[in-house]
C-alpha atoms as a PDB file:
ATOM      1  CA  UNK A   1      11.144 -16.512 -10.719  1.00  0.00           C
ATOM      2  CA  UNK A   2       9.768 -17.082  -6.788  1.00  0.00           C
ATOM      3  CA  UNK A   3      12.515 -15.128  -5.816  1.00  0.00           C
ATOM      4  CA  UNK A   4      11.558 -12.495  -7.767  1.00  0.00           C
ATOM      5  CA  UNK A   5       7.999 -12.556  -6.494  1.00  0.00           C
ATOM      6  CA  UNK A   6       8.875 -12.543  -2.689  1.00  0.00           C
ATOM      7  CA  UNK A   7      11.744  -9.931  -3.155  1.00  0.00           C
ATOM      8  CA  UNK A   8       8.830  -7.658  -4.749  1.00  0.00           C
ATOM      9  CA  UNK A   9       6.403  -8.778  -2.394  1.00  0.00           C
ATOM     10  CA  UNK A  10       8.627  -7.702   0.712  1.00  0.00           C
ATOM     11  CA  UNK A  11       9.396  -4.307  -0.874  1.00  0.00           C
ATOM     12  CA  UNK A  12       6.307  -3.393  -1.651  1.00  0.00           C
ATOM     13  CA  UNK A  13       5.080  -4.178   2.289  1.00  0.00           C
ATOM     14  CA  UNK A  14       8.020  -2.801   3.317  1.00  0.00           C
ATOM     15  CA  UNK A  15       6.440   0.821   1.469  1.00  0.00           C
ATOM     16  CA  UNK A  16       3.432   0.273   2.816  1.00  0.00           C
ATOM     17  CA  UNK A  17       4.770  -0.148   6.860  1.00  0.00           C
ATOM     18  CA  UNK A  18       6.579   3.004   6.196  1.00  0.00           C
ATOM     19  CA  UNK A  19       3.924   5.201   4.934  1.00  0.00           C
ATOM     20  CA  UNK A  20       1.674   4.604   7.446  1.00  0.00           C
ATOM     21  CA  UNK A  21       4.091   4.487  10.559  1.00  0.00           C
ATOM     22  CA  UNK A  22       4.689   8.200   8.308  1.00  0.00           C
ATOM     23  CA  UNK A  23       1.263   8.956   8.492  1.00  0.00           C
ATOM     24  CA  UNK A  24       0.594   7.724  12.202  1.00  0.00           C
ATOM     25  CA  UNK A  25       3.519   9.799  13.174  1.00  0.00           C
ATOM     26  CA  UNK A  26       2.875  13.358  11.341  1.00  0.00           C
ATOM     27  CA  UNK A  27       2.057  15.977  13.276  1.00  0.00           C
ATOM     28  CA  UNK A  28      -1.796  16.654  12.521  1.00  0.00           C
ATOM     29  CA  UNK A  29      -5.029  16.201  14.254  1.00  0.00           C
ATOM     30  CA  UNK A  30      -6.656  12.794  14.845  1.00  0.00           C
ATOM     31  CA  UNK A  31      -9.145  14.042  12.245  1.00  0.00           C
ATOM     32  CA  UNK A  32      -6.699  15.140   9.852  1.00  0.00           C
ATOM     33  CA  UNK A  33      -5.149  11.620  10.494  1.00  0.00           C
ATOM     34  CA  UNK A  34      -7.987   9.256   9.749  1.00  0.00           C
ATOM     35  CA  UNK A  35      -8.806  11.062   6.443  1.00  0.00           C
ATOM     36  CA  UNK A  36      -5.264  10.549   5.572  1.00  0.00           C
ATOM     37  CA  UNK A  37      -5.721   7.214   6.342  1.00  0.00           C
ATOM     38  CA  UNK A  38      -8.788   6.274   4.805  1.00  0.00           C
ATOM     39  CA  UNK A  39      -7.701   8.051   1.370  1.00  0.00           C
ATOM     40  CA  UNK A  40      -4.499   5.750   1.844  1.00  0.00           C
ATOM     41  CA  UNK A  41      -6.089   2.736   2.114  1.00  0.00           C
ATOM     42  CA  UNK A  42      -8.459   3.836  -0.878  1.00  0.00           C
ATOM     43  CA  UNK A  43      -5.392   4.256  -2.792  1.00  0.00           C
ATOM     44  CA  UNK A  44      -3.510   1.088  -1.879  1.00  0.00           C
ATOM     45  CA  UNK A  45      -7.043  -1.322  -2.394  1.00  0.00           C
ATOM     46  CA  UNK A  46      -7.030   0.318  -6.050  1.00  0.00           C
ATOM     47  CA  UNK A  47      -3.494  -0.578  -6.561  1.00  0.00           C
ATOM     48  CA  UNK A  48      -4.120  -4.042  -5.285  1.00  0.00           C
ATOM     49  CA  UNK A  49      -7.090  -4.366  -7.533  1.00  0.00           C
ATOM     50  CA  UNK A  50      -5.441  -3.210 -10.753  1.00  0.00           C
ATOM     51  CA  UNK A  51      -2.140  -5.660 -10.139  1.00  0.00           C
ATOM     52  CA  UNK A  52      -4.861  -8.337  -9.561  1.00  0.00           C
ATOM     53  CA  UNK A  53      -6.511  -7.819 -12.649  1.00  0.00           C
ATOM     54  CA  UNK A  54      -2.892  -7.678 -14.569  1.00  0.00           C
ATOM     55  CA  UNK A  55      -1.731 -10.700 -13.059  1.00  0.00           C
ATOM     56  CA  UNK A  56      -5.005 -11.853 -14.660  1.00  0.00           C
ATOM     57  CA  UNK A  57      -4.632 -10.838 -17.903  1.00  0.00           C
ATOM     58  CA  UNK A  58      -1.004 -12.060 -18.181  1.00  0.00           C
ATOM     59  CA  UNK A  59      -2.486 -15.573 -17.897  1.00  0.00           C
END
């Protein structure tokens, strides 16, 4: 079952690494860039949040 967990763990950082190494690399304006950012890291502290309170439920 650990397995499991670090195998999902290390995919899901793995995603993460790449779409922002994506982002940091896209041809757009350092403004354009930090919005995309910022709405990324909105995105991935929801996700976070909602797999926290799920892990919490399950117990």
């Amino acid at each position: 079952m650990n397995d499991n967990k670090d195998t999902l763990l290390v995919f899901i950082l793995g995603g993460l690494i790449g779409a922002a190494l994506g982002v940091l690399y896209a041809p757009k304006s350092g403004k354009e860039t930090r919005q995309d950012i910022k709405k990324f890291s909105e995105d991935v502290a929801d996700k976070v949040k909602d797999l926290g309170e799920d892990s919490i439920e399950k117990r």
